[in-house]
N, C-alpha and C. Protein backbone atom coordinates (compact mmCIF):
# COMPACT_ATOMS: atom_id res chain seq x y z
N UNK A 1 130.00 230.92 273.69
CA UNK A 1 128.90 231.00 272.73
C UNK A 1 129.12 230.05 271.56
N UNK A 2 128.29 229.66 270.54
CA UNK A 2 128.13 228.30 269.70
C UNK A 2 127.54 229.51 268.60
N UNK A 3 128.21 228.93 267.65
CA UNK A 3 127.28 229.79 266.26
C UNK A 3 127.12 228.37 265.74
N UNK A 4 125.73 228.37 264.82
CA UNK A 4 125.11 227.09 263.93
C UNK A 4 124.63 227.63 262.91
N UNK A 5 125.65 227.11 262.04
CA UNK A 5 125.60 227.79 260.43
C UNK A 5 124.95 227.39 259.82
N UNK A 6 123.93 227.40 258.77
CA UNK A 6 122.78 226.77 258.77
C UNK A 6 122.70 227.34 257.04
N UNK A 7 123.07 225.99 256.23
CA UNK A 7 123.11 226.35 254.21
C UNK A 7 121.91 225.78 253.78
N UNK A 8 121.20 226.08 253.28
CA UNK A 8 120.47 225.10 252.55
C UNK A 8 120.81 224.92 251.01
N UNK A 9 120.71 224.14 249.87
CA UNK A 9 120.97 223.91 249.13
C UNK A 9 122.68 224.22 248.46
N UNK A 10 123.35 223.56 250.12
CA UNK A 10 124.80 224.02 249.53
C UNK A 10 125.72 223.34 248.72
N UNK A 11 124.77 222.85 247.71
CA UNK A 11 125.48 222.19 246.69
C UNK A 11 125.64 222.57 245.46
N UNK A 12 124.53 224.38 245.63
CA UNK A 12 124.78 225.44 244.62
C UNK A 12 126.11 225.88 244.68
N UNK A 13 126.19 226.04 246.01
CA UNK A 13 127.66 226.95 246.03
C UNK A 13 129.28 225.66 245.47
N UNK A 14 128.69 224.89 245.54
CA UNK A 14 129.47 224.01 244.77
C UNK A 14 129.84 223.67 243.30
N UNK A 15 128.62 224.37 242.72
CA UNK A 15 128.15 223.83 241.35
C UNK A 15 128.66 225.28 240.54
N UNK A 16 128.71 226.39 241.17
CA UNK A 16 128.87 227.90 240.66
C UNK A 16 130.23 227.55 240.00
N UNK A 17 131.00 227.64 238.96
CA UNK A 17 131.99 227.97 238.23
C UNK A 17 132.70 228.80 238.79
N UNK A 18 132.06 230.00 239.32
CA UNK A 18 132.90 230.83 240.19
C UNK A 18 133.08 230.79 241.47
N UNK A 19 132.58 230.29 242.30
CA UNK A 19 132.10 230.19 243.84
C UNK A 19 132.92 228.89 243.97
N UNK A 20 132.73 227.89 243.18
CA UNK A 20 133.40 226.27 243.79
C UNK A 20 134.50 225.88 244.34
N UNK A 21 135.49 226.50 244.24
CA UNK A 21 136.94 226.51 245.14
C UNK A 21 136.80 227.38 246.04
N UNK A 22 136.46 228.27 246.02
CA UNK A 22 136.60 228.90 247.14
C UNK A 22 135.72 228.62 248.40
N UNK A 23 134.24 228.34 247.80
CA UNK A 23 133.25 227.78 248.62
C UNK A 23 133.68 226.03 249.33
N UNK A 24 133.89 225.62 248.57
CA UNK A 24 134.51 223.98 248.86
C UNK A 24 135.66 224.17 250.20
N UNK A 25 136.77 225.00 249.67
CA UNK A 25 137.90 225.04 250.31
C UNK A 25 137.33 226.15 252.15
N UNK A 26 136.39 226.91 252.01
CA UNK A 26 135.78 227.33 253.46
C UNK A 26 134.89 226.59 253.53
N UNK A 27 133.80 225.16 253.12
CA UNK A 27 133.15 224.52 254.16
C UNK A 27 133.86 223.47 254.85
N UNK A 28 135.09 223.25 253.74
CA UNK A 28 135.90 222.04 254.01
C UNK A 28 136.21 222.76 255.65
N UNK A 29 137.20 223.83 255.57
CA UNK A 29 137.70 224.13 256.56
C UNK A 29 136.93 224.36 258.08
N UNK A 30 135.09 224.68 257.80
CA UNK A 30 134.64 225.05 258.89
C UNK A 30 134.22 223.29 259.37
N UNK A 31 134.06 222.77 258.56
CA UNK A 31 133.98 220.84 258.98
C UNK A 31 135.18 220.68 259.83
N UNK A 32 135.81 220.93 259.79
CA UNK A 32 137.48 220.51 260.22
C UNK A 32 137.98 221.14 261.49
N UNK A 33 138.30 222.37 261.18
CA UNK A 33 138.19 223.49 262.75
C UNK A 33 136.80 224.10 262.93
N UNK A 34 135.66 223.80 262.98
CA UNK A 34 134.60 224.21 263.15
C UNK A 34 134.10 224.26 264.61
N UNK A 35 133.99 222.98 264.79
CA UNK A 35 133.99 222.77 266.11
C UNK A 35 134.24 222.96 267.55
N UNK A 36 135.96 222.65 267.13
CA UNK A 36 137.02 223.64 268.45
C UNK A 36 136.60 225.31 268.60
N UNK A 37 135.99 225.82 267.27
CA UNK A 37 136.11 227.20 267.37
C UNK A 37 134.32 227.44 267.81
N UNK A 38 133.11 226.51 268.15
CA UNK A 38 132.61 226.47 268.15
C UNK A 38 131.13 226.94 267.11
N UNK A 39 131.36 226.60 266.13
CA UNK A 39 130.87 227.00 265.25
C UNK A 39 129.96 225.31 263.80
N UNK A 40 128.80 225.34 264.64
CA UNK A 40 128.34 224.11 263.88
C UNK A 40 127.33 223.83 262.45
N UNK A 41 127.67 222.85 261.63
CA UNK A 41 127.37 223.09 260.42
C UNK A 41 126.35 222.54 259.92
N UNK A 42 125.21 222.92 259.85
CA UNK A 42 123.74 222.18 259.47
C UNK A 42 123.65 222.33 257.71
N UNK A 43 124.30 221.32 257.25
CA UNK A 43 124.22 221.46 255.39
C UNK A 43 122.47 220.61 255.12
N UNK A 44 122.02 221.48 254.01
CA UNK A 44 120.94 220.39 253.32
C UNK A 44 120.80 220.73 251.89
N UNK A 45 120.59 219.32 251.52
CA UNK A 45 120.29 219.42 250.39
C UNK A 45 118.95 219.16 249.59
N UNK A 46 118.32 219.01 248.53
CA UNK A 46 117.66 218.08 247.75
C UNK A 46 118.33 216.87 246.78
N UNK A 47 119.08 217.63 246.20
CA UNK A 47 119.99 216.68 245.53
C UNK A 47 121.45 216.67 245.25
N UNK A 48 121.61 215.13 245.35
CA UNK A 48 122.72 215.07 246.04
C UNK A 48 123.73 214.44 244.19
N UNK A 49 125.18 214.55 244.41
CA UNK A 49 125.81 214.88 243.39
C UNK A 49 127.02 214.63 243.98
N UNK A 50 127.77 213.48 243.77
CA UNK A 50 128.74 212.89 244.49
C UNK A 50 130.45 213.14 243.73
N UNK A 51 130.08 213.96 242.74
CA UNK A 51 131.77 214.69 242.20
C UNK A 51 131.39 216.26 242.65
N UNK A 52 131.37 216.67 243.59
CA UNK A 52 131.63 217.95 243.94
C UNK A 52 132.39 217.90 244.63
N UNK A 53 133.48 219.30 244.83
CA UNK A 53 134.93 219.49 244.73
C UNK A 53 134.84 219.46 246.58
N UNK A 54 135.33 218.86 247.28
CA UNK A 54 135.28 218.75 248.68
C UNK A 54 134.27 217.98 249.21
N UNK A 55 133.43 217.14 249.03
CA UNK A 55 132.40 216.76 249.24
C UNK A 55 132.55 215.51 249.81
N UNK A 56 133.83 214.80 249.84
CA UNK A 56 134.33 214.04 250.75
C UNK A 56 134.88 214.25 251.86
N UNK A 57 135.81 215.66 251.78
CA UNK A 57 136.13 215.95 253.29
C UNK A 57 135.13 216.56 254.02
N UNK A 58 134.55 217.21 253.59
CA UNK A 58 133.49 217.61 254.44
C UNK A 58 132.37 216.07 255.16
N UNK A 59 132.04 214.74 253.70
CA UNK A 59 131.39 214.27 254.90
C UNK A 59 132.09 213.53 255.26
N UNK A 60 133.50 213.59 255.50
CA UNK A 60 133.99 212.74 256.64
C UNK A 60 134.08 213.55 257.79
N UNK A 61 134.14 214.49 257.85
CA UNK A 61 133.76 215.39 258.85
C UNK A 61 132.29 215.21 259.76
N UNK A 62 131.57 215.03 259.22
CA UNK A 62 130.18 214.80 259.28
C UNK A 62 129.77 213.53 260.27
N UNK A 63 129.00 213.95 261.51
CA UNK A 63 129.10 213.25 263.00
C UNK A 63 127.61 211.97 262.66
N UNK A 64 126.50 213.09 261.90
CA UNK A 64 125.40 212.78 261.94
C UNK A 64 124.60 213.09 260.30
N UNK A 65 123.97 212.07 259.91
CA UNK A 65 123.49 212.70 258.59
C UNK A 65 122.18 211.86 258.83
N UNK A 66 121.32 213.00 258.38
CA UNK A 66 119.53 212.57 258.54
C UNK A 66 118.47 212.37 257.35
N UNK A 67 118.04 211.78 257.19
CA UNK A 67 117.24 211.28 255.40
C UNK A 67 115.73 211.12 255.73
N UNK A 68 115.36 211.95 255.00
CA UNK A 68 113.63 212.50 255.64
C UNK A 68 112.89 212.23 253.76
């Protein structure tokens, strides 16, 4: 079975004071072993904000990115 995790605006959970390490440090991780464990990650945003705390490992993780 495949689970497809599906955030929208997960750049709140980035931005929270309280939520941002901990949130950063589990999307980082589901980018990374996500896959093998079958479990896939549909992030979206509106706006985008390029010093958030993980936001490089995650999109190097990142196979496919789509701009609508």
């Amino acid at each position: 079975p495949r689970i497809v995790l599906i955030i929208d605006a997960f750049q709140l959970l980035l931005l929270d004071p309280g939520l941002k390490a901990h949130a950063a440090a589990i999307l980082v991780d589901r980018a990374k072993r996500g896959r093998s464990h079958g479990i896939h990650l549909v992030l979206a945003t509106q706006s985008w904000a390029s010093n958030l705390p993980g936001l490089d490992e995650i999109l190097g993780q990142t196979n496919t990115r789509i701009a609508l």
